[in-house]
N, C-alpha and C. Protein backbone atom coordinates (compact mmCIF):
# COMPACT_ATOMS: atom_id res chain seq x y z
N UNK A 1 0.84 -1.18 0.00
CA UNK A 1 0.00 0.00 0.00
C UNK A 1 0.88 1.24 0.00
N UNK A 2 0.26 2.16 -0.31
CA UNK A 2 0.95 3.50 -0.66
C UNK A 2 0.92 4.35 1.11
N UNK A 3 1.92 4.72 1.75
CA UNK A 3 2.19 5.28 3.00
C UNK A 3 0.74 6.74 3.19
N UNK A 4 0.15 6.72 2.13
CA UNK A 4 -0.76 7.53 2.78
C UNK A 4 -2.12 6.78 3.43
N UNK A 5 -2.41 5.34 3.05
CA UNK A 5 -3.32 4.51 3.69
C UNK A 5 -2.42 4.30 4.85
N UNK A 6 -1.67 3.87 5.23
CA UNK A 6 -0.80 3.42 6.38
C UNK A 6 -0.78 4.75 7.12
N UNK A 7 -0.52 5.73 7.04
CA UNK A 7 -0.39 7.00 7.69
C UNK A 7 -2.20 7.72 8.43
N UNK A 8 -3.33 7.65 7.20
CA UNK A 8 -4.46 7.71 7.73
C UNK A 8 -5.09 6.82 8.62
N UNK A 9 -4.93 5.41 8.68
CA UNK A 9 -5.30 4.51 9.08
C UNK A 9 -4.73 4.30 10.65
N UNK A 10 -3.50 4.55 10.16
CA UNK A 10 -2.51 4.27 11.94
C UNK A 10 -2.82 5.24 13.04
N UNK A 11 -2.64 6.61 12.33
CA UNK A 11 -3.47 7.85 12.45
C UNK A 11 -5.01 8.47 13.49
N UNK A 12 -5.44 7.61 12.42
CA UNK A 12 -6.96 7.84 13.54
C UNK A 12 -7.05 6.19 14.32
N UNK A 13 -6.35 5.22 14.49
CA UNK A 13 -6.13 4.29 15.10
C UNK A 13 -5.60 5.03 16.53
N UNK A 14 -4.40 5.55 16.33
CA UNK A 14 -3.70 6.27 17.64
C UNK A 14 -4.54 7.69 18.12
N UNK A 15 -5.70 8.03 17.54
CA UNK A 15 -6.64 9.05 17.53
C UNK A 15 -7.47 8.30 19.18
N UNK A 16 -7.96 6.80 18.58
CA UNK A 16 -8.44 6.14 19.58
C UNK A 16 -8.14 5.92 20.97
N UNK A 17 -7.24 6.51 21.80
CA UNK A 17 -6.21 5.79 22.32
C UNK A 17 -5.25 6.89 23.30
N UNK A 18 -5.09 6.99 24.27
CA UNK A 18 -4.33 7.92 24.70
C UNK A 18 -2.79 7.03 25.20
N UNK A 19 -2.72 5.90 25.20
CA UNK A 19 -1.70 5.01 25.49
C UNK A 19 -0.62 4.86 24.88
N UNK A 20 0.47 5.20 24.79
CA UNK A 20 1.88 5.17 23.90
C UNK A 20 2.08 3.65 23.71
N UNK A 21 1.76 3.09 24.54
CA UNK A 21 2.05 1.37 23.78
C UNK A 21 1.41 0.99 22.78
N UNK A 22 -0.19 1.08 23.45
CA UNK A 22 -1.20 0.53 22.38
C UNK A 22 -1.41 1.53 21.01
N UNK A 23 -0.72 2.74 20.93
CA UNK A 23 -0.73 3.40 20.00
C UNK A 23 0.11 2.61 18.80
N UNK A 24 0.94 2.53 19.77
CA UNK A 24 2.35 1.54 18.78
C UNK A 24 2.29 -0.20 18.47
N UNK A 25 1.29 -0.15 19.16
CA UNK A 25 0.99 -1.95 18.97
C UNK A 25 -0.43 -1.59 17.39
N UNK A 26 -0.91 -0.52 17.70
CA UNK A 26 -2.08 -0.66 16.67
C UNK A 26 -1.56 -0.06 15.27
N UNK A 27 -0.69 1.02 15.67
CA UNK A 27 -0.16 1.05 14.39
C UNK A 27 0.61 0.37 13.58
N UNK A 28 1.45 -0.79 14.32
CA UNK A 28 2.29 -1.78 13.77
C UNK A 28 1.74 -2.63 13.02
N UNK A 29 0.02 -3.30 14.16
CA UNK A 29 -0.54 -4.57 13.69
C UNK A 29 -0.94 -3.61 12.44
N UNK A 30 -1.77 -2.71 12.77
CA UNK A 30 -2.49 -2.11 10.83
C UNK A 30 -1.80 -2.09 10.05
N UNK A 31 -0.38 -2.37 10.20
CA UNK A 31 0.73 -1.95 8.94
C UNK A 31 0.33 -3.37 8.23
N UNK A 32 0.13 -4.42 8.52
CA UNK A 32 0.19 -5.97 8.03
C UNK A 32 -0.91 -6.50 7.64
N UNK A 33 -1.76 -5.61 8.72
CA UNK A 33 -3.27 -6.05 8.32
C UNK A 33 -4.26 -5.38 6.48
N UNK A 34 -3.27 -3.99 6.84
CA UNK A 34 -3.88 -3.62 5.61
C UNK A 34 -2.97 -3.90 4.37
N UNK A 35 -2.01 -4.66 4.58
CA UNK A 35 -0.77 -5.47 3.50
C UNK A 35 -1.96 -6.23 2.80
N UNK A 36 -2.21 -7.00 3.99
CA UNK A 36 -3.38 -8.27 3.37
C UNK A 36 -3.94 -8.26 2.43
N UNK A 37 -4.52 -7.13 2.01
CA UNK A 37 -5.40 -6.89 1.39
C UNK A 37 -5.23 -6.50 0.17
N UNK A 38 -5.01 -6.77 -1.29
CA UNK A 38 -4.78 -6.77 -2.36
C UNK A 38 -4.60 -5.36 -2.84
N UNK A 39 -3.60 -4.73 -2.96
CA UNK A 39 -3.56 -3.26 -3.24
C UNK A 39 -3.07 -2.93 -4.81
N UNK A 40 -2.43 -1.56 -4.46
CA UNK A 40 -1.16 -0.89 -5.38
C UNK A 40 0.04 -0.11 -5.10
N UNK A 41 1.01 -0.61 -5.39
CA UNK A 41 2.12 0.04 -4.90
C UNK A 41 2.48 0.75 -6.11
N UNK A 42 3.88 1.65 -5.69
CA UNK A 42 4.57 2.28 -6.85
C UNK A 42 5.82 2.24 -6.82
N UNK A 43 6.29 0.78 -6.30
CA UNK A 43 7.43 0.00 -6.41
C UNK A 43 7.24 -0.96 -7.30
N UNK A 44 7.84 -0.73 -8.56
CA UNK A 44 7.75 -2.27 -9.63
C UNK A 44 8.81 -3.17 -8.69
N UNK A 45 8.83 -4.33 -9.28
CA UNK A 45 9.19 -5.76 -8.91
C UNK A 45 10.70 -5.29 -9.72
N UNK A 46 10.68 -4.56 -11.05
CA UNK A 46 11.87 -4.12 -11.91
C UNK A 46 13.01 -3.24 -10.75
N UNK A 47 11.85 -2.38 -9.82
CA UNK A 47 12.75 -1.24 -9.25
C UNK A 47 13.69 -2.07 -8.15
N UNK A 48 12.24 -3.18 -7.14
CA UNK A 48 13.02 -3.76 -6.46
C UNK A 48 14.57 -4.73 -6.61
N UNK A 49 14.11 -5.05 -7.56
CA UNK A 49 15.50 -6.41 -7.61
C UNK A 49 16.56 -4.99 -8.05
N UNK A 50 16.27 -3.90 -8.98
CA UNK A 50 17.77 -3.18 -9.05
C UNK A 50 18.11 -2.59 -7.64
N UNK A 51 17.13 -2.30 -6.46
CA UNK A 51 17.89 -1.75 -5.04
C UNK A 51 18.83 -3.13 -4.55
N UNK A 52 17.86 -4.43 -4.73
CA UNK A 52 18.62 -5.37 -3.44
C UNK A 52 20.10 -5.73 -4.82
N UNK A 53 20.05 -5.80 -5.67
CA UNK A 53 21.06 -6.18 -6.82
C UNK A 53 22.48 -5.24 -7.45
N UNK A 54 21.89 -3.58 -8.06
CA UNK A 54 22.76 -2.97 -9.01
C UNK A 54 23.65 -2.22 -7.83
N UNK A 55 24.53 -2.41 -8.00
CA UNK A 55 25.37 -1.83 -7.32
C UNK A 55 25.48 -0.38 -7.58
N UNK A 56 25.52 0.67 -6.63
CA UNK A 56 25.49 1.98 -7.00
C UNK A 56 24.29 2.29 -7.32
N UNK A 57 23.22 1.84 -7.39
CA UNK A 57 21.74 1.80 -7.58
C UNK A 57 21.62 3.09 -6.52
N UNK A 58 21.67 3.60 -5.61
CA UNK A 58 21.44 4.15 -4.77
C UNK A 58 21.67 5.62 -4.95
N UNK A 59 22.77 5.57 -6.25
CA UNK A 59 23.14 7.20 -5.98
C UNK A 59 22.84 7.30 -7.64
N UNK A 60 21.55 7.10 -8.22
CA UNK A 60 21.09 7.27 -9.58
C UNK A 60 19.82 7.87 -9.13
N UNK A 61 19.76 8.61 -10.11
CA UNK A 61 18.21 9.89 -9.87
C UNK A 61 17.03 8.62 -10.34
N UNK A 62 16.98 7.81 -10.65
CA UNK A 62 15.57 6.74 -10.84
C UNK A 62 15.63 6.43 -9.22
N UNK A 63 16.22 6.06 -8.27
CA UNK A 63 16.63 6.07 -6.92
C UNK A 63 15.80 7.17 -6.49
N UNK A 64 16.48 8.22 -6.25
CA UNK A 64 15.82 9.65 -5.60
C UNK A 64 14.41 10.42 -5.66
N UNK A 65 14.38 9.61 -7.81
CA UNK A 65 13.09 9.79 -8.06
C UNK A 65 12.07 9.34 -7.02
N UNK A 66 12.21 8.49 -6.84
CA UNK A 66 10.98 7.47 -6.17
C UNK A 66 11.24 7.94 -4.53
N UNK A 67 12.32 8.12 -3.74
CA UNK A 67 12.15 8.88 -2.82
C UNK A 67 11.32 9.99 -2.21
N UNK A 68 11.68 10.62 -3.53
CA UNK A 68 11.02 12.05 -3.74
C UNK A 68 9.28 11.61 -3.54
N UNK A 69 8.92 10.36 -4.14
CA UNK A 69 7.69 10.22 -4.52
C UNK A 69 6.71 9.86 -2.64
N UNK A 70 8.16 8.84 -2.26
CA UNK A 70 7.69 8.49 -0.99
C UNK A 70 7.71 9.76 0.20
N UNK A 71 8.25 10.56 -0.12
CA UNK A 71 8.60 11.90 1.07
C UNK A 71 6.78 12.60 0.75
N UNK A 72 6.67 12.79 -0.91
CA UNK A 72 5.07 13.29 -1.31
C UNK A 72 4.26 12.48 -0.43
N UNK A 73 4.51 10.97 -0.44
CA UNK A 73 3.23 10.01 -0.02
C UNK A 73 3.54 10.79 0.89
N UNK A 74 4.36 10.96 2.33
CA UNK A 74 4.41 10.93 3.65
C UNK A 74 3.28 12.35 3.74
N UNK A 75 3.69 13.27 3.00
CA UNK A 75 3.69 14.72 3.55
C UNK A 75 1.84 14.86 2.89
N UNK A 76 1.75 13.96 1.66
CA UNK A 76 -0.02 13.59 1.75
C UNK A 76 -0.79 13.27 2.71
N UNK A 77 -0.21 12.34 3.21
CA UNK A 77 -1.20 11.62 4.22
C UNK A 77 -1.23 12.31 5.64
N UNK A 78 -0.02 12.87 5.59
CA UNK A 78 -0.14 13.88 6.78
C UNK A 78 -0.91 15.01 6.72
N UNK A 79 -1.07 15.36 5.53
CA UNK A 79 -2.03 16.73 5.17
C UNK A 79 -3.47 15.98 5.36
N UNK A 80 -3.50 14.59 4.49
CA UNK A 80 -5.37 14.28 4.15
C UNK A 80 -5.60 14.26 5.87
N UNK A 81 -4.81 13.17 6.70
CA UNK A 81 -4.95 12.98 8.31
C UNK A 81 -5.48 14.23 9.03
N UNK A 82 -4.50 15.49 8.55
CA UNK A 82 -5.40 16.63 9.37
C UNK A 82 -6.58 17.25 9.05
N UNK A 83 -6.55 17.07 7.68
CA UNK A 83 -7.75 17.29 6.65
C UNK A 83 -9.24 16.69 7.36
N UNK A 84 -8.64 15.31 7.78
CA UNK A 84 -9.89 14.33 8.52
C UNK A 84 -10.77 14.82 9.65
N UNK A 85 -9.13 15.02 10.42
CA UNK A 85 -9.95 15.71 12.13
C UNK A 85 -10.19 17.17 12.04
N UNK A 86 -10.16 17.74 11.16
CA UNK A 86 -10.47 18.99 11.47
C UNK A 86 -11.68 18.93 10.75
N UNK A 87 -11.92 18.37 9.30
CA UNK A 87 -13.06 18.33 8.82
C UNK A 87 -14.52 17.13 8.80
N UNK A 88 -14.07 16.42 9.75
CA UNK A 88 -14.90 15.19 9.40
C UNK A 88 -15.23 14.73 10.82
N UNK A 89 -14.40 15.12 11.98
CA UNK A 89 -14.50 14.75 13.61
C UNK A 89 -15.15 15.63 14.35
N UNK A 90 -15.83 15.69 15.04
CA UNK A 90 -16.39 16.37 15.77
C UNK A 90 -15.22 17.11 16.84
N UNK A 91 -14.63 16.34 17.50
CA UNK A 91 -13.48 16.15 18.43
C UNK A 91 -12.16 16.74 17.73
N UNK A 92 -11.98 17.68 16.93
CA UNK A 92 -10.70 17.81 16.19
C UNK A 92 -9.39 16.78 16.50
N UNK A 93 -8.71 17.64 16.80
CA UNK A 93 -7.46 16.97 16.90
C UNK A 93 -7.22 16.64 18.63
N UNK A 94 -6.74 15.86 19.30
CA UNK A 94 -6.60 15.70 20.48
C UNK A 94 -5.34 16.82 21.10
N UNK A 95 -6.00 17.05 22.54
CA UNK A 95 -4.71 18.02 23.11
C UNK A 95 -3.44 17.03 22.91
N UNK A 96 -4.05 15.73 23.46
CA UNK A 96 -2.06 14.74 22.93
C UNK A 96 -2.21 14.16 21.71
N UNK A 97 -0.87 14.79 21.04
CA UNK A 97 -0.91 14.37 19.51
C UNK A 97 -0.05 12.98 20.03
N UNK A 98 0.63 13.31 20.65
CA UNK A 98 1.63 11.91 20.93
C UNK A 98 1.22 10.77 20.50
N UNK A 99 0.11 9.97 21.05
CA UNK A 99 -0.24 8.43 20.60
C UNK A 99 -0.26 8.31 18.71
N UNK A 100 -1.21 9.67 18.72
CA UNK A 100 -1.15 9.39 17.02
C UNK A 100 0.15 9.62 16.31
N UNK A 101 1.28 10.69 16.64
CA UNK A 101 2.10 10.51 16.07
C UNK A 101 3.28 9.08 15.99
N UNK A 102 3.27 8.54 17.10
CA UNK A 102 3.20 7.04 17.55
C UNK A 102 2.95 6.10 16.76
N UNK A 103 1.88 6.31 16.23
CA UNK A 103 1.18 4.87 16.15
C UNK A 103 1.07 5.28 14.09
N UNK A 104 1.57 6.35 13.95
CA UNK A 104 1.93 6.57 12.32
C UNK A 104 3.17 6.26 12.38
N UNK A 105 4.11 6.48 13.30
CA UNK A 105 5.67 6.04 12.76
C UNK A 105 5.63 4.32 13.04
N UNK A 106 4.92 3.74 13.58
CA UNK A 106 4.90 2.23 13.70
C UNK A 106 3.99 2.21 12.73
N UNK A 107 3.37 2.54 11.99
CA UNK A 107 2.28 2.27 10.96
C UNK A 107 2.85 2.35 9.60
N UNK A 108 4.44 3.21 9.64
CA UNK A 108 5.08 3.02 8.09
C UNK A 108 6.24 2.48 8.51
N UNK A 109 6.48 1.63 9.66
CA UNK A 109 7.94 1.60 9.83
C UNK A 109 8.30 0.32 9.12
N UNK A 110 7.15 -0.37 9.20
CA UNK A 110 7.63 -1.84 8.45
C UNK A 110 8.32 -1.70 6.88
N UNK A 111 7.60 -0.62 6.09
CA UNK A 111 8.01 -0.46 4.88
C UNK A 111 9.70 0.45 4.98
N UNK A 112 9.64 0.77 6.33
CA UNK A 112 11.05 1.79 6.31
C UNK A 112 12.05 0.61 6.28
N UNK A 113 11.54 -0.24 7.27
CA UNK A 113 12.32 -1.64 7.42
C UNK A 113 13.03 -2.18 6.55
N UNK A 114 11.72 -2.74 5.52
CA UNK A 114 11.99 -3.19 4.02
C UNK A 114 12.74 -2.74 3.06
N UNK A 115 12.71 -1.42 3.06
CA UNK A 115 13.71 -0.62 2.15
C UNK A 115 15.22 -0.54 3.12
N UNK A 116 15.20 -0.71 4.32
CA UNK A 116 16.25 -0.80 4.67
C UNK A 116 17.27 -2.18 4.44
N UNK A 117 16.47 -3.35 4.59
CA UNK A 117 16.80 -4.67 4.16
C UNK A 117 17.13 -4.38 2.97
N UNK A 118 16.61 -4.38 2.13
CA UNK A 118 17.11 -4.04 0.71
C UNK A 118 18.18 -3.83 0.37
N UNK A 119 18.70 -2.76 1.06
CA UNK A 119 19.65 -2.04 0.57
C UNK A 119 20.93 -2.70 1.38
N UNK A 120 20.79 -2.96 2.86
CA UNK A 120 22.22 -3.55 3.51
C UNK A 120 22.23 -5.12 4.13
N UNK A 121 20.73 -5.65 3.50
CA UNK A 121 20.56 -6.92 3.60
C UNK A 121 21.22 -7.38 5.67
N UNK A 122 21.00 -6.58 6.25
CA UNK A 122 21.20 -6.43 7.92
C UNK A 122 19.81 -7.52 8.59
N UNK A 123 20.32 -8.92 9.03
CA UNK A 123 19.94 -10.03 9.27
C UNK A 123 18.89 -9.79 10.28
N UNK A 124 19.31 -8.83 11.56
CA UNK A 124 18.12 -8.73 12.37
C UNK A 124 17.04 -7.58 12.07
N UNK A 125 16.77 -7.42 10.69
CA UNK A 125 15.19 -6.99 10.64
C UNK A 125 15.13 -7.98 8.99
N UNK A 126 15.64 -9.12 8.84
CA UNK A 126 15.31 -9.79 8.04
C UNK A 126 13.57 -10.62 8.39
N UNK A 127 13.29 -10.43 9.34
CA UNK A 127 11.86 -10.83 9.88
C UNK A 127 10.79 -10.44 9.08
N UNK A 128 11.19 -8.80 8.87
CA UNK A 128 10.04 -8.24 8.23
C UNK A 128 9.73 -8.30 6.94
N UNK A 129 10.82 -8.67 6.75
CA UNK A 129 10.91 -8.51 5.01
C UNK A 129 10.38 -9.95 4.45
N UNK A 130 10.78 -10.88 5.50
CA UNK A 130 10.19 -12.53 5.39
C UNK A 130 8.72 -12.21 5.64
N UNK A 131 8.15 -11.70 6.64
CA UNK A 131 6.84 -10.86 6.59
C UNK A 131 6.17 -10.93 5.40
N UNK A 132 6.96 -9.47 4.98
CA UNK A 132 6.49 -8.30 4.39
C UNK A 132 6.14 -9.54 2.62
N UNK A 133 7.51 -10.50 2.62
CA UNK A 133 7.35 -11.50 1.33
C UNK A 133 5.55 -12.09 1.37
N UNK A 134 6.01 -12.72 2.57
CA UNK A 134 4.66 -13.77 2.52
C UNK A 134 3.57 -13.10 2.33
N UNK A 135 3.23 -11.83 2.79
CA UNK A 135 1.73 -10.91 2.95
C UNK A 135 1.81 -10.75 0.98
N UNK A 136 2.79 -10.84 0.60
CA UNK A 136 2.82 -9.77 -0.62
C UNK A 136 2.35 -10.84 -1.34
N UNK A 137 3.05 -12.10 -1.45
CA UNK A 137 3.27 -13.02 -2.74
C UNK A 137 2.63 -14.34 -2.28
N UNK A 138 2.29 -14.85 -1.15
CA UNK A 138 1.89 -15.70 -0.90
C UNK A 138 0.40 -15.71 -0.55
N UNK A 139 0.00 -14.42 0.94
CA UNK A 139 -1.60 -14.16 0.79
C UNK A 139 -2.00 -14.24 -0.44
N UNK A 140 -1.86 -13.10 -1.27
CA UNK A 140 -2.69 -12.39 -1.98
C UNK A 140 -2.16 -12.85 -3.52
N UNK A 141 -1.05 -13.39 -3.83
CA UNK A 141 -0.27 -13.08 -4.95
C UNK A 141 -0.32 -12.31 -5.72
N UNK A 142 0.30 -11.34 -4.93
CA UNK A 142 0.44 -9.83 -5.49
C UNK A 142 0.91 -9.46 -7.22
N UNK A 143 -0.12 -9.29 -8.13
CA UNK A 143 0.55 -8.79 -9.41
C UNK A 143 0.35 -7.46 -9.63
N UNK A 144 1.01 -6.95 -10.52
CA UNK A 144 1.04 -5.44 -11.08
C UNK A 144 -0.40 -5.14 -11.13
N UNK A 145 -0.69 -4.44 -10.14
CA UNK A 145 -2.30 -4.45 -10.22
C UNK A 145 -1.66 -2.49 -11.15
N UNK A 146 -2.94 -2.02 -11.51
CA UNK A 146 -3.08 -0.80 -12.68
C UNK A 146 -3.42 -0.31 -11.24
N UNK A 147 -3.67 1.26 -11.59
CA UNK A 147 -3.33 2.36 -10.44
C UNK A 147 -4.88 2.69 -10.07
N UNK A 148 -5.87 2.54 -10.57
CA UNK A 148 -6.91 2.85 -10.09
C UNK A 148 -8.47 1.54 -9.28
N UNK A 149 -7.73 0.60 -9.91
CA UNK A 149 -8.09 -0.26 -8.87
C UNK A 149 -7.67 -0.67 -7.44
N UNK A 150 -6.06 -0.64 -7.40
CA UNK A 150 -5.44 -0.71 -6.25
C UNK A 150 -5.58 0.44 -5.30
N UNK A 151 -5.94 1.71 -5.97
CA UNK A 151 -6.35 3.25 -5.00
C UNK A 151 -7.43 2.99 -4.45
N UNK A 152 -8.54 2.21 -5.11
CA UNK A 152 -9.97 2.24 -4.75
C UNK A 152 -9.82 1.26 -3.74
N UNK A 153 -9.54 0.87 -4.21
CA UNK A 153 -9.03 -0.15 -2.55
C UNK A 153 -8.76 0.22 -1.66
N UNK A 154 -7.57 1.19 -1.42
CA UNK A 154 -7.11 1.62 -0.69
C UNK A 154 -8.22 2.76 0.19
N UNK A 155 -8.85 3.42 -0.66
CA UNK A 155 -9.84 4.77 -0.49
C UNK A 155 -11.13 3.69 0.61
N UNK A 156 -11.30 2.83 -0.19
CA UNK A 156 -12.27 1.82 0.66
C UNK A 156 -12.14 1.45 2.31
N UNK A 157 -11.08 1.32 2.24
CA UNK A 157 -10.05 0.64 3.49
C UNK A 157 -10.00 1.46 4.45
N UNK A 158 -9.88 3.17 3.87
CA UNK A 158 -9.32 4.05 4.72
C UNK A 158 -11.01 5.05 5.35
N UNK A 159 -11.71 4.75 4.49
CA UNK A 159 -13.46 5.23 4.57
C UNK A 159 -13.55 4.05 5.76
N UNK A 160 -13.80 2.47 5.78
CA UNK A 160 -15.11 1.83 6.68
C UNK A 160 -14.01 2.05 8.12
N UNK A 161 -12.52 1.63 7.50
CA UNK A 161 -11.91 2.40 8.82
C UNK A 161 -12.41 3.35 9.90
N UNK A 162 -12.42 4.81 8.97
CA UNK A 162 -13.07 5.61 9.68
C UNK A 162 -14.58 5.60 10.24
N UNK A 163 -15.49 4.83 9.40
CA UNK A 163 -16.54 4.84 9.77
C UNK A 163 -16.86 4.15 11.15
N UNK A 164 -15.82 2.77 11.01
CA UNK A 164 -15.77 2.32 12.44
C UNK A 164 -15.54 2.71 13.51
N UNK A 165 -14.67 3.40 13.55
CA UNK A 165 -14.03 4.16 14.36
C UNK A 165 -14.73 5.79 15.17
N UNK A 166 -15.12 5.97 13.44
CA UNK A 166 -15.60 7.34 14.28
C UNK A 166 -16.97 7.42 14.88
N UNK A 167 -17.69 5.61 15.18
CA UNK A 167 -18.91 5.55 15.66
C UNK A 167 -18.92 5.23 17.09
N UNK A 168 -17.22 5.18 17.73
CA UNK A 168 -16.56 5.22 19.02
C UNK A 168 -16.47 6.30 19.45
């Protein structure tokens, strides 16, 4: 999924919640839970094998490009997230932002993980990435899904979310 479902979702998850643990336990589990679920990314399978493979891959602007793209996702979902509670909650934003900011950095960290594996192949967060495989290729068998089915998905996910939630 694209870090702005993971960011809304973890988001008003840690919205729920004034607890720094359970902020971070709910944003972690949603990182996997909403893997599950047949999406769209904007990592080809082409981009991945050149990070874990081309050597020097790292300091080529097709590299940075896509950085650039993930810094947009971040700084989206942080905009739609405030967009939410100010326009859609009764309750705006909570006096403690803490849990939610919490429970969004455990809500994209698995993918920070993954791209970190990637790149220095570092054995103790090889977990996630064994994870992150099975949710991708084994649940769901993840193919190049096209960009507007995998969004609607995503848009779906991040709506009954809220609906659940905001009937708490």
């Amino acid at each position: 999924m694209i870090l702005v479902s993971h960011i809304i979702v973890s988001g008003l998850l840690g919205a729920t919640t004034q607890n720094y643990f359970l902020a971070a336990v709910f944003g972690f589990a949603s990182h996997y839970m909403l893997d599950v679920i047949p999406h769209w990314d904007y990592f080809s399978n082409d981009f991945i094998l050149k990070i874990k493979t081309e050597t020097g891959f790292l300091k080529k602007k097709k590299f940075w490009r896509k950085m650039f793209k993930v810094a947009c996702d971040i700084l989206i979902g942080l905009s739609l997230l405030f967009i939410i509670f100010i326009a859609a909650i009764k309750n705006p934003i909570p006096e403690n932002i803490a849990p939610i900011l919490i429970s969004i950095f455990f809500g994209v960290l698995p993918d920070a993980l993954q791209l970190l594996y990637w790149i220095t192949k570092w054995q103790p967060i090889k977990w996630n990435s064994d994870l992150q495989h099975f949710i991708h290729h084994s649940i769901h068998k993840k193919i190049e899904q096209s960009f507007w089915p995998g969004i609607t998905t995503q848009i779906a996910i991040i709506g009954i979310v809220f609906l659940i939630l905001h009937k708490f």
